[in-house]
N, C-alpha and C. Protein backbone atom coordinates (compact mmCIF):
# COMPACT_ATOMS: atom_id res chain seq x y z
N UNK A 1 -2.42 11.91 7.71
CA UNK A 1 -3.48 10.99 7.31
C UNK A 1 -4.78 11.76 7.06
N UNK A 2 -5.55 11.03 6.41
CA UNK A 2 -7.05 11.64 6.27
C UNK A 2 -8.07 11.47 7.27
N UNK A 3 -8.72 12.35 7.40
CA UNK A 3 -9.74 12.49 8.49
C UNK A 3 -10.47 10.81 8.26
N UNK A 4 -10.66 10.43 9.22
CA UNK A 4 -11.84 9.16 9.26
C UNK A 4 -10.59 7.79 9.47
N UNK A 5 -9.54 8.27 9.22
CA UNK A 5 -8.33 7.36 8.72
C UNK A 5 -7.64 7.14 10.50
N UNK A 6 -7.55 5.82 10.89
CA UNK A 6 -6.78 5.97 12.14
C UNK A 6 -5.47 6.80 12.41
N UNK A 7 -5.14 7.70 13.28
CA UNK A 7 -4.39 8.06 13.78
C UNK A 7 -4.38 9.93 13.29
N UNK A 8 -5.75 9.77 12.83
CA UNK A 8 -6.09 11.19 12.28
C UNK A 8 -7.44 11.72 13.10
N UNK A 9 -7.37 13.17 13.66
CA UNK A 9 -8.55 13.65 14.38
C UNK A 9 -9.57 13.79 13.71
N UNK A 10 -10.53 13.16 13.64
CA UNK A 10 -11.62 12.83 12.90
C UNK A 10 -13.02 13.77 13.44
N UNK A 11 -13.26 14.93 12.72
CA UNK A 11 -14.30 15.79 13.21
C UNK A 11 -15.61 15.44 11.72
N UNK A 12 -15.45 14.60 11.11
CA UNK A 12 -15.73 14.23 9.94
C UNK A 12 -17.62 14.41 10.66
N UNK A 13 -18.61 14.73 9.96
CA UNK A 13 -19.84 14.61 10.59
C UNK A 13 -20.37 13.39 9.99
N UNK A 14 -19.74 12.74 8.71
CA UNK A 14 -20.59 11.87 7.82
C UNK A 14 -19.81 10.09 8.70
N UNK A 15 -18.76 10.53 9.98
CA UNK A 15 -18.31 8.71 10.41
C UNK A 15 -18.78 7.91 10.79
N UNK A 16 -19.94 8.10 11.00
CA UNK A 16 -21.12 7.44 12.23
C UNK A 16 -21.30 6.60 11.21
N UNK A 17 -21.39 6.99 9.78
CA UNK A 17 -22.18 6.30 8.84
C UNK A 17 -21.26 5.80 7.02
N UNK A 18 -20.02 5.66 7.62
CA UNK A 18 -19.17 5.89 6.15
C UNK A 18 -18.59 4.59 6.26
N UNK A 19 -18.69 4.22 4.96
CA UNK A 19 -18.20 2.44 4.67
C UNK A 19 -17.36 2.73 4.08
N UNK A 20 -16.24 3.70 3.60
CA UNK A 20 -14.89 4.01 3.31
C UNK A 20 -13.78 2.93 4.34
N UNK A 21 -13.88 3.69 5.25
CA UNK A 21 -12.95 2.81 6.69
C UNK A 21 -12.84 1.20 5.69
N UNK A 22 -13.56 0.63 6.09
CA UNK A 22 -13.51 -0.73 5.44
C UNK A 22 -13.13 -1.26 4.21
N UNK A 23 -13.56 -0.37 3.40
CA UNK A 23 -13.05 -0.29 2.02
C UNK A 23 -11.68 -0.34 1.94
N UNK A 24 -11.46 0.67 2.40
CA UNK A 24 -9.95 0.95 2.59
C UNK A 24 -9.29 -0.21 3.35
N UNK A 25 -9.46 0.03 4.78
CA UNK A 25 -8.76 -1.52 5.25
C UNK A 25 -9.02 -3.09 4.65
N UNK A 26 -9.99 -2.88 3.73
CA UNK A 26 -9.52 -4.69 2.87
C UNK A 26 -8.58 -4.07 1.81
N UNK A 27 -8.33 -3.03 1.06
CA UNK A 27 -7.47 -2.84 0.37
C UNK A 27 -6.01 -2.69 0.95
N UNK A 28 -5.80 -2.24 2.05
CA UNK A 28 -4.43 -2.41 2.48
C UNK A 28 -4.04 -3.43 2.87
N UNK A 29 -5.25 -4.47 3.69
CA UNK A 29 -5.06 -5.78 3.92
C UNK A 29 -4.51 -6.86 2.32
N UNK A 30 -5.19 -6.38 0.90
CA UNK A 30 -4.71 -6.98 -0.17
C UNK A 30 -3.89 -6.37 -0.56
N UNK A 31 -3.31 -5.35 -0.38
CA UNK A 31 -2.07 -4.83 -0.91
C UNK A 31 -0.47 -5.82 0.05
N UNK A 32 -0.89 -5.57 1.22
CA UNK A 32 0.34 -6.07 2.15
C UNK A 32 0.15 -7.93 1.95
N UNK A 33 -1.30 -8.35 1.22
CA UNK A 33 -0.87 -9.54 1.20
C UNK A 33 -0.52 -10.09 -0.29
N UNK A 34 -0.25 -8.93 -0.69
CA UNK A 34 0.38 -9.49 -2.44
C UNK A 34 2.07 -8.90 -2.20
N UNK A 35 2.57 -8.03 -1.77
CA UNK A 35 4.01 -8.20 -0.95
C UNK A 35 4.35 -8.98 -0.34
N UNK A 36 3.45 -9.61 0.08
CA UNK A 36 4.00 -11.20 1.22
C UNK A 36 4.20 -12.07 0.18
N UNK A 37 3.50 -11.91 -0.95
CA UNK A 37 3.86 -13.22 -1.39
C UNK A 37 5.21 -12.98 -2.82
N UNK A 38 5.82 -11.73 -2.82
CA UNK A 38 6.65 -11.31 -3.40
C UNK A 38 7.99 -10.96 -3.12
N UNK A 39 9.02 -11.83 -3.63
CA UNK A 39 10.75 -11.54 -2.72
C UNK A 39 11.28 -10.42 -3.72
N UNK A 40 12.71 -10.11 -3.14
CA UNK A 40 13.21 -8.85 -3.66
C UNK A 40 13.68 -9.99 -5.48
N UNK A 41 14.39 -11.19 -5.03
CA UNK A 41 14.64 -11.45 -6.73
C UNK A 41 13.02 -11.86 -7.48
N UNK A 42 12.12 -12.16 -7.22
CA UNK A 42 10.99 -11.68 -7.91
C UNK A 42 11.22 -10.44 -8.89
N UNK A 43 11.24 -9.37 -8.08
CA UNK A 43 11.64 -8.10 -8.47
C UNK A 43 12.78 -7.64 -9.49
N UNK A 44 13.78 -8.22 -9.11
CA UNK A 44 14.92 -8.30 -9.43
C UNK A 44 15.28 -9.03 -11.20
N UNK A 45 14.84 -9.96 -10.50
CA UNK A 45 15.60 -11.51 -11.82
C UNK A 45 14.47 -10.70 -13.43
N UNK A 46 15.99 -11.13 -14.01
CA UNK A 46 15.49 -10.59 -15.42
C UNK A 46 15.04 -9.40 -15.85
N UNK A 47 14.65 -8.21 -14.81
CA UNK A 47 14.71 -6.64 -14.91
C UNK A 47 15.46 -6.13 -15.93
N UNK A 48 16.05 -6.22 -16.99
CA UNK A 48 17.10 -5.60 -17.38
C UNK A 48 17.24 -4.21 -17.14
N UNK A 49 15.67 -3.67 -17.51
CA UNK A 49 15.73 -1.98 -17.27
C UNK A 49 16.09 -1.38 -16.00
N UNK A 50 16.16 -2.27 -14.88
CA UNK A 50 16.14 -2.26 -13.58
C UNK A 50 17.62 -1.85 -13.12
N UNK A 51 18.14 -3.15 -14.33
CA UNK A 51 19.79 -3.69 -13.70
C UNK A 51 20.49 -2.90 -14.43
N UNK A 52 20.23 -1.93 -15.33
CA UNK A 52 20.75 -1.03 -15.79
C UNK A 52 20.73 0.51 -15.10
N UNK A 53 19.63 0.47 -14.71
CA UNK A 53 19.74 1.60 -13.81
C UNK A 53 20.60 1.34 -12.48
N UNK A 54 20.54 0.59 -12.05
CA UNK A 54 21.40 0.54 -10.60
C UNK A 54 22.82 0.13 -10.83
N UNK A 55 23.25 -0.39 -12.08
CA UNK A 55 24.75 -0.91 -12.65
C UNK A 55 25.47 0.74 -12.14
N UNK A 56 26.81 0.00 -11.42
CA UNK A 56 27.23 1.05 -10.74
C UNK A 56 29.12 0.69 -12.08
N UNK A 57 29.50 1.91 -12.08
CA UNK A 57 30.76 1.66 -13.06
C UNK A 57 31.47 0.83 -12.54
């Protein structure tokens, strides 16, 4: 992970004061909530280019 980023040792001098953190966590918060609202046949249905690649002989 990147420095400032949880679960990363953060010697960063600029954290006291960086609005990244947040930035970032509403974007992962809208990323994981546009997968929630998406199933695998979403994905799936009508793909052709999809269903051609995975068509097994």
């Amino acid at each position: 992970m990147a420095e400032g980023l949880p679960g990363a040792e953060n010697n960063c001098p600029l954290a006291g004061a960086c609005r990244l953190k947040c930035v970032l966590a509403e974007a992962l918060d809208a990323f994981y909530a546009r997968l929630d609202r998406a199933s695998i046949a979403d994905l799936m249905c009508g793909n052709d280019a999809l269903e051609g690649l995975l068509k097994v002989a």
